[in-house]
C-alpha atoms as a PDB file:
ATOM      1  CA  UNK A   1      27.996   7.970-130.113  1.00  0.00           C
ATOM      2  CA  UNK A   2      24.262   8.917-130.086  1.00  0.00           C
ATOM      3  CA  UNK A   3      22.044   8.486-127.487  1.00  0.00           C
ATOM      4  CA  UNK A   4      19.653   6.247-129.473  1.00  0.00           C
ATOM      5  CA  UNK A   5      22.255   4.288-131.937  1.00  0.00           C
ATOM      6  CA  UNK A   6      20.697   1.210-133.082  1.00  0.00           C
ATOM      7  CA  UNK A   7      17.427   1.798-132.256  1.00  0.00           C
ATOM      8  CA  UNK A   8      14.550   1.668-134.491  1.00  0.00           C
ATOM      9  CA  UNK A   9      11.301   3.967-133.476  1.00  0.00           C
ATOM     10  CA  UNK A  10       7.693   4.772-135.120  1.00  0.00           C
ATOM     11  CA  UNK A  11       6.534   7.667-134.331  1.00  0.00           C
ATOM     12  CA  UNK A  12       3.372   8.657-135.032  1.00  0.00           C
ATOM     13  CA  UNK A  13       1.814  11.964-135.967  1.00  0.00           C
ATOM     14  CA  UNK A  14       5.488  13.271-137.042  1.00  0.00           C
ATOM     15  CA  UNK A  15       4.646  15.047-140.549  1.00  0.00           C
ATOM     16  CA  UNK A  16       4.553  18.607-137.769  1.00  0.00           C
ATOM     17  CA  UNK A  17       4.269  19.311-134.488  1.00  0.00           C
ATOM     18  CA  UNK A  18       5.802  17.424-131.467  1.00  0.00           C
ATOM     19  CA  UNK A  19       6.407  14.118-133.249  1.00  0.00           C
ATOM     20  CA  UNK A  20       7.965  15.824-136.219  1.00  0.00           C
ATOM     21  CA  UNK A  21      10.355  17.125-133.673  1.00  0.00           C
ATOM     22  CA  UNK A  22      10.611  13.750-131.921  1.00  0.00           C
ATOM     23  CA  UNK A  23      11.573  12.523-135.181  1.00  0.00           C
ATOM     24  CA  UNK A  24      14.399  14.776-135.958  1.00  0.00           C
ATOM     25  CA  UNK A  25      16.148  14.775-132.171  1.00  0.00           C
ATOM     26  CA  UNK A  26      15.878  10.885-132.946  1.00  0.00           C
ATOM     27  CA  UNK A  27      17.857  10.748-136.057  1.00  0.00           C
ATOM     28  CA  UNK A  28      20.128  12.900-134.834  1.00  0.00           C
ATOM     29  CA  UNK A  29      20.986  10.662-131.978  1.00  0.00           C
ATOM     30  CA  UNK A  30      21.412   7.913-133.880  1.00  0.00           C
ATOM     31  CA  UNK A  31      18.008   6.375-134.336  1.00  0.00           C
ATOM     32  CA  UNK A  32      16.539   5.005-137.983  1.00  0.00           C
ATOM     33  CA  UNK A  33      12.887   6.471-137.935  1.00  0.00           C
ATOM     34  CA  UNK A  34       9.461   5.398-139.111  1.00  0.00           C
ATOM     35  CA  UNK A  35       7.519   8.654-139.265  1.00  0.00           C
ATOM     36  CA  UNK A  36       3.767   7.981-139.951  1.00  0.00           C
ATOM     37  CA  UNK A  37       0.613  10.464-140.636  1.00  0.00           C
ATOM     38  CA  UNK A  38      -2.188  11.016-142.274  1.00  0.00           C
ATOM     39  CA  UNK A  39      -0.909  14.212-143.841  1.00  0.00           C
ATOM     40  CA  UNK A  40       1.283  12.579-146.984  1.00  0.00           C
ATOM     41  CA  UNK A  41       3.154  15.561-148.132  1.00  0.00           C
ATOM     42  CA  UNK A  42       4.390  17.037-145.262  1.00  0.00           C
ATOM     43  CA  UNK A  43       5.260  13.909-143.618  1.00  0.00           C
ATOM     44  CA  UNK A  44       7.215  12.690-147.096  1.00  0.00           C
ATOM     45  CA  UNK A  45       8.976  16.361-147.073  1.00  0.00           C
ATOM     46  CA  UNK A  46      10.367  15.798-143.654  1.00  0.00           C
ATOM     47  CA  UNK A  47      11.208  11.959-144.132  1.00  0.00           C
ATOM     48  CA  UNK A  48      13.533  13.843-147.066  1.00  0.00           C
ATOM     49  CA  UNK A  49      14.936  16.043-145.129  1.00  0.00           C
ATOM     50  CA  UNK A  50      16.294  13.479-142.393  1.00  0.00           C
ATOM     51  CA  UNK A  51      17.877  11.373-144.947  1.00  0.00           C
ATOM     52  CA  UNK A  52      18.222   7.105-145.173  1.00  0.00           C
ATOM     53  CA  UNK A  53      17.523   6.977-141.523  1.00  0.00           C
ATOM     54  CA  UNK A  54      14.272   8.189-142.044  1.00  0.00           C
ATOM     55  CA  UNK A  55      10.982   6.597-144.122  1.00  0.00           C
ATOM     56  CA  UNK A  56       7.541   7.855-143.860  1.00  0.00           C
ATOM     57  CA  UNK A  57       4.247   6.405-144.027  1.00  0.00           C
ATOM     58  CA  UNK A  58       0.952   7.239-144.562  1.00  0.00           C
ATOM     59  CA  UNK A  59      -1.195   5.839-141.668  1.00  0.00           C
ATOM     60  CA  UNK A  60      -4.370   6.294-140.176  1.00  0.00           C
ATOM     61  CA  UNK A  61      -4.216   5.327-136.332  1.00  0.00           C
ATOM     62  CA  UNK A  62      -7.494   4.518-135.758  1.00  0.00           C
ATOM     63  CA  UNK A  63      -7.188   1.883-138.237  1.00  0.00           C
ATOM     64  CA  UNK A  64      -6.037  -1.318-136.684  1.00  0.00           C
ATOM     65  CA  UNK A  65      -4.887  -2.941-140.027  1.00  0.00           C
ATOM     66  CA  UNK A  66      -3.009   0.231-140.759  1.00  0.00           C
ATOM     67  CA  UNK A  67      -0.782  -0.691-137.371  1.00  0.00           C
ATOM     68  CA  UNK A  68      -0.120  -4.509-138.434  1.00  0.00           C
ATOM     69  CA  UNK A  69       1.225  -2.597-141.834  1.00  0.00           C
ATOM     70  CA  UNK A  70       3.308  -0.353-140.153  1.00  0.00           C
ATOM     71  CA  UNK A  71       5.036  -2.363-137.354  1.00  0.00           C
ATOM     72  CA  UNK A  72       5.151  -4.573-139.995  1.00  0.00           C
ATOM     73  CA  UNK A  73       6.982  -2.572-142.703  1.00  0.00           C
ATOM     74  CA  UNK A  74       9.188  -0.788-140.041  1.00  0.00           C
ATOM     75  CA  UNK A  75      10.676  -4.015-138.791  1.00  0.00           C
ATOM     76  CA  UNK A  76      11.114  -5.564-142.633  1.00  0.00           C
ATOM     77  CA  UNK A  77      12.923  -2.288-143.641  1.00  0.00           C
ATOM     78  CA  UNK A  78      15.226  -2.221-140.536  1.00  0.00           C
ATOM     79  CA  UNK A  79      15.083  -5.497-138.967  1.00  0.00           C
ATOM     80  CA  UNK A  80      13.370  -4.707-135.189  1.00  0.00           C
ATOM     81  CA  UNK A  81      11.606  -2.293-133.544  1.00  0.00           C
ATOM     82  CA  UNK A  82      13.189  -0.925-130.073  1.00  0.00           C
ATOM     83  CA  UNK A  83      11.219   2.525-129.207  1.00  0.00           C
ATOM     84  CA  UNK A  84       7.231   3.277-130.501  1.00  0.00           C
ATOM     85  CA  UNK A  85       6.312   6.860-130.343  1.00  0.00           C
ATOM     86  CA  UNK A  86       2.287   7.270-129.677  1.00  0.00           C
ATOM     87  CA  UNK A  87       2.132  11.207-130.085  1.00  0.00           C
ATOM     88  CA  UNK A  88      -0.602  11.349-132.767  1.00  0.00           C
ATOM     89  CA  UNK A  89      -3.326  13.285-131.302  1.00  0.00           C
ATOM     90  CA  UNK A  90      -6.427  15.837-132.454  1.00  0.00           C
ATOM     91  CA  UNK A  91      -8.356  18.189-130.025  1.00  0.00           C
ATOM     92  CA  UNK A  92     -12.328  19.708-130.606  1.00  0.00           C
ATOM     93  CA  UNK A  93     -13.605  22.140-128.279  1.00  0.00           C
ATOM     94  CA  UNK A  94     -16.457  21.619-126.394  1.00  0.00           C
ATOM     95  CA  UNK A  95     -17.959  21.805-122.825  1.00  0.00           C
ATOM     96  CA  UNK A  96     -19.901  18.774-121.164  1.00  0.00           C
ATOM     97  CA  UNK A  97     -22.503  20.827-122.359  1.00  0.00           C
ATOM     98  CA  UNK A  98     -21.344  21.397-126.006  1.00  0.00           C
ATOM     99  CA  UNK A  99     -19.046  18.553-127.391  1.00  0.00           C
ATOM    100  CA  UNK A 100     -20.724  16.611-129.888  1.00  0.00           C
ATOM    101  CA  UNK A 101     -20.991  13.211-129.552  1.00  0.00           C
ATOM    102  CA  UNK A 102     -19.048  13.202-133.407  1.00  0.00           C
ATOM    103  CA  UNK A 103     -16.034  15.518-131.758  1.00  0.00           C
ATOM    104  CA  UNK A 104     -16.119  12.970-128.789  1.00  0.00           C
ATOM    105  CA  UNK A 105     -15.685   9.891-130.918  1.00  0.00           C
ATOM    106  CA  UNK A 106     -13.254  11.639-133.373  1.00  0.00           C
ATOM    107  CA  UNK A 107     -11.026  12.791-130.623  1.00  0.00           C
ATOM    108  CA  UNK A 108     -11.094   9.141-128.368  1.00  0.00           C
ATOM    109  CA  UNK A 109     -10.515   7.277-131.849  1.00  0.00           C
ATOM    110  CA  UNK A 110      -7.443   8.662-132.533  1.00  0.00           C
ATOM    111  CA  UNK A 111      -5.755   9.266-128.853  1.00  0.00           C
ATOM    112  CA  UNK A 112      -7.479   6.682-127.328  1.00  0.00           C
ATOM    113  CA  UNK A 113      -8.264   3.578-129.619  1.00  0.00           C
ATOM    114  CA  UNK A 114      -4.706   4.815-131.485  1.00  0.00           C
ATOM    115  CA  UNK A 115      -2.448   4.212-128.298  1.00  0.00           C
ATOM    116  CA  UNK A 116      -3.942   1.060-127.821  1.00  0.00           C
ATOM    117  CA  UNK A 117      -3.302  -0.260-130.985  1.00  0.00           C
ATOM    118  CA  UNK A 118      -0.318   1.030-131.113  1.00  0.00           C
ATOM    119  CA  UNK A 119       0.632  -0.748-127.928  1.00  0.00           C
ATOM    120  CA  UNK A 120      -0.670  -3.699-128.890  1.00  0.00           C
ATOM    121  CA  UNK A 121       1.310  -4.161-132.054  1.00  0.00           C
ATOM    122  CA  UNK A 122       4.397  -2.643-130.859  1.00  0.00           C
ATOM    123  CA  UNK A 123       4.439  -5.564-127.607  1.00  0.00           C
ATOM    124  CA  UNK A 124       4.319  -8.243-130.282  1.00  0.00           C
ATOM    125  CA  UNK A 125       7.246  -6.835-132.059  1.00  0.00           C
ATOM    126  CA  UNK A 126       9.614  -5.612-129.197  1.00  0.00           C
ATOM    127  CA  UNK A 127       8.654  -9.057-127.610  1.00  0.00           C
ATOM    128  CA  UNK A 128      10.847 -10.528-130.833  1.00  0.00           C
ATOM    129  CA  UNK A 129      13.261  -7.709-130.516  1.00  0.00           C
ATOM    130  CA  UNK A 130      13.760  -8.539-126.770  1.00  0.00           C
ATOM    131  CA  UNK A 131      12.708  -5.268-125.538  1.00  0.00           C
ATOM    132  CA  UNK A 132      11.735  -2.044-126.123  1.00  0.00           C
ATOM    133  CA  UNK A 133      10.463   1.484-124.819  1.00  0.00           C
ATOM    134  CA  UNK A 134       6.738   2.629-125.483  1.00  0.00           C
ATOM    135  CA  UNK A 135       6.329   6.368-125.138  1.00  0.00           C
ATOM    136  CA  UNK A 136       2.996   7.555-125.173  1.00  0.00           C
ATOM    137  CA  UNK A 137       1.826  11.275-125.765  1.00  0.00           C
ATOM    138  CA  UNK A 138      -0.617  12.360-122.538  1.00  0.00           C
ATOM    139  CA  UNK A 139      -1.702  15.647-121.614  1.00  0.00           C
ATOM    140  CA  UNK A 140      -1.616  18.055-118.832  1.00  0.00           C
ATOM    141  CA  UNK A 141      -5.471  17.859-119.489  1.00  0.00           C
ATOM    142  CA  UNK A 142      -5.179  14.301-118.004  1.00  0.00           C
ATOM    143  CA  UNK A 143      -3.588  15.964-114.704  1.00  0.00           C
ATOM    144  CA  UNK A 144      -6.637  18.359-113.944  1.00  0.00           C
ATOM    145  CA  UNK A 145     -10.263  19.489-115.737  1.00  0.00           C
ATOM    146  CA  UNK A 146     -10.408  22.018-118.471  1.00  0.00           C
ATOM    147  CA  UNK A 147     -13.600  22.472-118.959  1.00  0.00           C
ATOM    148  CA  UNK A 148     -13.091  23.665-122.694  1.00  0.00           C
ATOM    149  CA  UNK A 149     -11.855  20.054-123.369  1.00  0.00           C
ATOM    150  CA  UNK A 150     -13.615  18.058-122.363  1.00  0.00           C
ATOM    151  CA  UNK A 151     -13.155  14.884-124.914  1.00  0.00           C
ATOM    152  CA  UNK A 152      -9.347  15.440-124.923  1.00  0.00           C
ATOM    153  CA  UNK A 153      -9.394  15.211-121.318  1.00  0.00           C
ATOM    154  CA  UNK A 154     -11.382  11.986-121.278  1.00  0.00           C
ATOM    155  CA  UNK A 155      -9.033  10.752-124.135  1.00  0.00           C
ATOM    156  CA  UNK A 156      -5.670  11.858-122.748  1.00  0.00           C
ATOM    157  CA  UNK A 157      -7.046  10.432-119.302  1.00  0.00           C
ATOM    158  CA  UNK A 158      -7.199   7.209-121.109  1.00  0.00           C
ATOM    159  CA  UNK A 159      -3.518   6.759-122.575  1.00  0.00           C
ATOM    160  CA  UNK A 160      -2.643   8.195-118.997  1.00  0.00           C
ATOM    161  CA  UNK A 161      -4.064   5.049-117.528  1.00  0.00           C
ATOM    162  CA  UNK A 162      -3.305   2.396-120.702  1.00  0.00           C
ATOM    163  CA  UNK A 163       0.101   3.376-120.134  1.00  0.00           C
ATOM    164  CA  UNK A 164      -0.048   2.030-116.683  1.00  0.00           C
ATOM    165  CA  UNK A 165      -1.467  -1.083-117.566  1.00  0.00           C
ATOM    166  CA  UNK A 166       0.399  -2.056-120.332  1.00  0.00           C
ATOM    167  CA  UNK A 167       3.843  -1.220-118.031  1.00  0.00           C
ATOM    168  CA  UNK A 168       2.545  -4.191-115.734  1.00  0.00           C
ATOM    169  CA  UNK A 169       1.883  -6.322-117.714  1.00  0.00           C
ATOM    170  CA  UNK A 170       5.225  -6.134-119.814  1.00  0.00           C
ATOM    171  CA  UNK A 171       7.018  -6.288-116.333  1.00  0.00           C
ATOM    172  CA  UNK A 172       5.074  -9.095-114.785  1.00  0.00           C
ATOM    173  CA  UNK A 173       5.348 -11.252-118.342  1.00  0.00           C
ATOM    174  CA  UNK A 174       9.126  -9.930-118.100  1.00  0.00           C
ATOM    175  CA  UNK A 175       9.051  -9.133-121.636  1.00  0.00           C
ATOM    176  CA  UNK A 176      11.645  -5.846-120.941  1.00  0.00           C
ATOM    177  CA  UNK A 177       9.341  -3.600-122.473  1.00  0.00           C
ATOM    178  CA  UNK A 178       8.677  -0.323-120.508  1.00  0.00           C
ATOM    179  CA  UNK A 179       6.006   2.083-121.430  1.00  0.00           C
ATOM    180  CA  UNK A 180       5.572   5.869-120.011  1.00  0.00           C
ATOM    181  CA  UNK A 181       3.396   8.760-120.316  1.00  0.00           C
ATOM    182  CA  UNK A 182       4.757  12.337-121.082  1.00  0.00           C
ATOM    183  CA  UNK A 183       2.146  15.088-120.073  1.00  0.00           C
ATOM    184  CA  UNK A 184       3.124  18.024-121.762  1.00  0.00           C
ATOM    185  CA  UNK A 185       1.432  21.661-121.227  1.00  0.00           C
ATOM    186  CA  UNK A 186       0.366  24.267-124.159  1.00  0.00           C
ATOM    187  CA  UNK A 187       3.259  24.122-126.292  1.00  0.00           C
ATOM    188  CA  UNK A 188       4.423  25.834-130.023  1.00  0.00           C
ATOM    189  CA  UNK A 189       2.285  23.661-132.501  1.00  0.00           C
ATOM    190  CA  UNK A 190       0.465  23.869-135.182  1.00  0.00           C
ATOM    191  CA  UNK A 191      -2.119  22.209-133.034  1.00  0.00           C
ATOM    192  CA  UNK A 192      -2.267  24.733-130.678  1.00  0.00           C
ATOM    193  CA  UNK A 193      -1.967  27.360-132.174  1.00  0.00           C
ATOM    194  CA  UNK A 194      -5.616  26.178-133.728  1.00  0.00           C
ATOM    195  CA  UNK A 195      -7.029  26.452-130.774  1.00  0.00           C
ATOM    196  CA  UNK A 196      -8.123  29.756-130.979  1.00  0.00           C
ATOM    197  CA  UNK A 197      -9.795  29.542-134.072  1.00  0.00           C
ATOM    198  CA  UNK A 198     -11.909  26.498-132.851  1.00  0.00           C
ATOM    199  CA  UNK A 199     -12.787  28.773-129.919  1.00  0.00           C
ATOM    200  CA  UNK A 200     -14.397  31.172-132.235  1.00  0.00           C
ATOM    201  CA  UNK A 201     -16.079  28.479-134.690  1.00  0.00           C
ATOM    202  CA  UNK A 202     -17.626  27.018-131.502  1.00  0.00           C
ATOM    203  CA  UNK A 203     -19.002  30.392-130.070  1.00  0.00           C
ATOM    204  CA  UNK A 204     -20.617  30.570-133.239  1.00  0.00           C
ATOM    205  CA  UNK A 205     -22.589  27.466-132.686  1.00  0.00           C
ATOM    206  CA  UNK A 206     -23.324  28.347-129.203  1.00  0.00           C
ATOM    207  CA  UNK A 207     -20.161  27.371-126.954  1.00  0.00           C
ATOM    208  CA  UNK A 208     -19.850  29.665-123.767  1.00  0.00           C
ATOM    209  CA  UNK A 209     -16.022  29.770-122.761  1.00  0.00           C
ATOM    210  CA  UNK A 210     -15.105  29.679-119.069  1.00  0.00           C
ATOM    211  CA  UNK A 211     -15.990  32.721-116.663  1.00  0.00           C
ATOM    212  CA  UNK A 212     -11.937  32.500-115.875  1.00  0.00           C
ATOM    213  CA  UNK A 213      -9.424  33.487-118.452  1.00  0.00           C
ATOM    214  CA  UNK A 214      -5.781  33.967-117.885  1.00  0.00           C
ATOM    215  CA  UNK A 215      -5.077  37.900-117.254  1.00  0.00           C
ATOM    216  CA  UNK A 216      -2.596  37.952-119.736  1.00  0.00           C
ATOM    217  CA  UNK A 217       0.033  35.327-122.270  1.00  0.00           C
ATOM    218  CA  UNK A 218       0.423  32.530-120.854  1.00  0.00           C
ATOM    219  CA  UNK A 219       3.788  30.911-121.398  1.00  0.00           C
ATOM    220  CA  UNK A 220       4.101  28.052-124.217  1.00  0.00           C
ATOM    221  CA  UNK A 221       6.995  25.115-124.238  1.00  0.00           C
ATOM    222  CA  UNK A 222       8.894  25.104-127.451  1.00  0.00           C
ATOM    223  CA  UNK A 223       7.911  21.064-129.151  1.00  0.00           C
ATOM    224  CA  UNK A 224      12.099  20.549-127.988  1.00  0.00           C
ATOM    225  CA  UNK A 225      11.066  20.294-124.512  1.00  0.00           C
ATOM    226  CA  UNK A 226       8.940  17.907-125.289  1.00  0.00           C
ATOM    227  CA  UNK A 227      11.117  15.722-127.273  1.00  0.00           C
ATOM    228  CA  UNK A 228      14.268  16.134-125.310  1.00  0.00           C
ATOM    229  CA  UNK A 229      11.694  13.817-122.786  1.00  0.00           C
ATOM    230  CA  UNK A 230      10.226  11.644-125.251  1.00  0.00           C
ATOM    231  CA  UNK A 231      14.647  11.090-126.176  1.00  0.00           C
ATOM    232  CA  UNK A 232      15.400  10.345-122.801  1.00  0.00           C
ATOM    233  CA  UNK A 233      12.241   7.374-122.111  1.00  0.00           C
ATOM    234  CA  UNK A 234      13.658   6.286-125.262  1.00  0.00           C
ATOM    235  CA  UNK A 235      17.418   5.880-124.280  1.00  0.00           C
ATOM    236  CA  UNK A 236      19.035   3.570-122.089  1.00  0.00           C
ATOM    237  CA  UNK A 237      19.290   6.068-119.388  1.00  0.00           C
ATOM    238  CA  UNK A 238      16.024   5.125-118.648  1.00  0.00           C
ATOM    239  CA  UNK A 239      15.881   1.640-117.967  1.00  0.00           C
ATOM    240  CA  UNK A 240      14.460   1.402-114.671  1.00  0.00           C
ATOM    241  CA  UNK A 241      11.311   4.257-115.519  1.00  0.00           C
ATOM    242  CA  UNK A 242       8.729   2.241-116.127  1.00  0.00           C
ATOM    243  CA  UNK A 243       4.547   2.561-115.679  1.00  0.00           C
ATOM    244  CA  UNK A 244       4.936   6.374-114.625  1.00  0.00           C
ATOM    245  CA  UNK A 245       4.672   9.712-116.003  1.00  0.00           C
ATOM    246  CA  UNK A 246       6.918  12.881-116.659  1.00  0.00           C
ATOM    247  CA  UNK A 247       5.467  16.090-116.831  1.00  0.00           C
ATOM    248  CA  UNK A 248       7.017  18.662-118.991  1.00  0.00           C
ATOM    249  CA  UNK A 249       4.789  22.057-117.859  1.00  0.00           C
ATOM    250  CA  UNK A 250       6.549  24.985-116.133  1.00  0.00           C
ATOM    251  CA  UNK A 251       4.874  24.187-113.072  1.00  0.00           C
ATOM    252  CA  UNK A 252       1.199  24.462-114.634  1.00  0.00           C
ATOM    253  CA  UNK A 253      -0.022  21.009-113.131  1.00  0.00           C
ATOM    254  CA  UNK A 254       0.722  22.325-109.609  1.00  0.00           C
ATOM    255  CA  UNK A 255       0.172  26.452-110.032  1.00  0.00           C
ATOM    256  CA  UNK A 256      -3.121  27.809-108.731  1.00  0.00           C
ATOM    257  CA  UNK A 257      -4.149  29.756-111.765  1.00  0.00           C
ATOM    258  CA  UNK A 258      -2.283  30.442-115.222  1.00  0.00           C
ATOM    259  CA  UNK A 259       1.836  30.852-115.195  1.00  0.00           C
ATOM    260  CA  UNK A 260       2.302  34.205-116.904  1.00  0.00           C
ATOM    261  CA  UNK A 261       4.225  34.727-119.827  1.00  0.00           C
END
């Protein structure tokens, strides 16, 4: 028995990264999948690779209309929808000083305007399904201020505090719908691992980094961590988590300075 047998999820943002590995600890507990991105190919290639249990499609979350399609398709093609995935997210670097007022919009479009569409269609549907468990992707840049970051914080701050109110309101309308936040530090992704090269496009165009730097590595999750969480919120085990947050950081959030590698 899997930990997740007949349950039906979206995830978003699972063609790589931490919802691609969401995706494949899901199937493997049991769960049939709707992966969605905006990158076709590499979210068809890994759709392939899980099998019948998995479809993919292409979807743009700022796009309201998009979300109807989705929740839509997902529960024609396998009858409900028990578990919804928000983990499609972008970051720009900038400063207060720096970020563009295009970065800023880009980055709280998807993150921001994404979850809540993504909440709002997946209540209607788990209302019909009788229930359901609403995971959605947060930051440790929600937890404290990094000053490189400055519209991911904002937008991660936002989903932080959406998650909160949807949770209420699904357990004061007693629809059985639970919705969490996972606040994960730097991890092994392809969006990470960008980071640096944003860093040095910025400087370009006149971005000063902060005085403070870490003195050396600092240490990154593997995306497994991550979804190991996002499997749990998901499960049964954890009915009675609801409106709160789990932070998956190697003690980052409450470390004065950088963890070392």
């Amino acid at each position: 028995m899997g930990r997740l047998d007949n349950k039906v999820a979206i995830i978003t943002g699972a063609a790589k990264g931490l919802g691609e590995a969401d995706a494949r600890l899901f199937v493997r507990e049991g769960a049939k999948v709707v992966l969605t991105d905006v990158d076709q190919a590499a979210g068809d290639a890994v759709a392939r690779d899980l099998g019948d249990n998995a479809i993919f499609l292409k979807h743009d979350v700022r796009n309201e209309n998009e979300w109807a399609d989705v929740v839509g398709e997902a529960v024609s093609r396998f009858g409900k929808l028990d578990v919804l995935v928000n983990n499609a997210g972008v970051v720009e670097v900038g400063s207060i000083e720096s970020q563009t007022t295009d970065e800023w919009r880009f980055v709280n479009a998807v993150s921001a305007d994404g979850t809540f569409f993504g909440c709002k269609h997946g209540v209607k549907a788990m209302k019909e399904s009788g229930g359901g468990s609403i995971i959605n992707m947060a930051s440790l840049a929600s937890l404290q201020g990094e000053a490189m970051f400055t519209a991911y914080c904002a937008a991660k701050g936002a989903v932080e505090a959406l998650t909160r109110a949807v949770a209420v309101h699904c357990a004061q309308m007693k629809y059985n719908i639970r919705c969490n936040s996972i606040h994960p530090a730097g991890i092994q992704t392809p969006m990470v691992a960008d980071v640096p090269g944003k860093v040095a496009k910025a400087m370009e165009q006149g971005f000063q980094p902060p005085a403070t730097q870490p003195s050396g590595e600092t240490r990154l999750g593997e995306p497994d961590d991550v979804g190991n969480a996002v499997v749990f919120l998901a499960s049964d085990e954890s009915k009675f988590i609801n409106g709160t947050r789990i932070v998956v950081d190697n003690t980052m959030s409450v470390t004065s300075g950088f963890v070392p590698a």
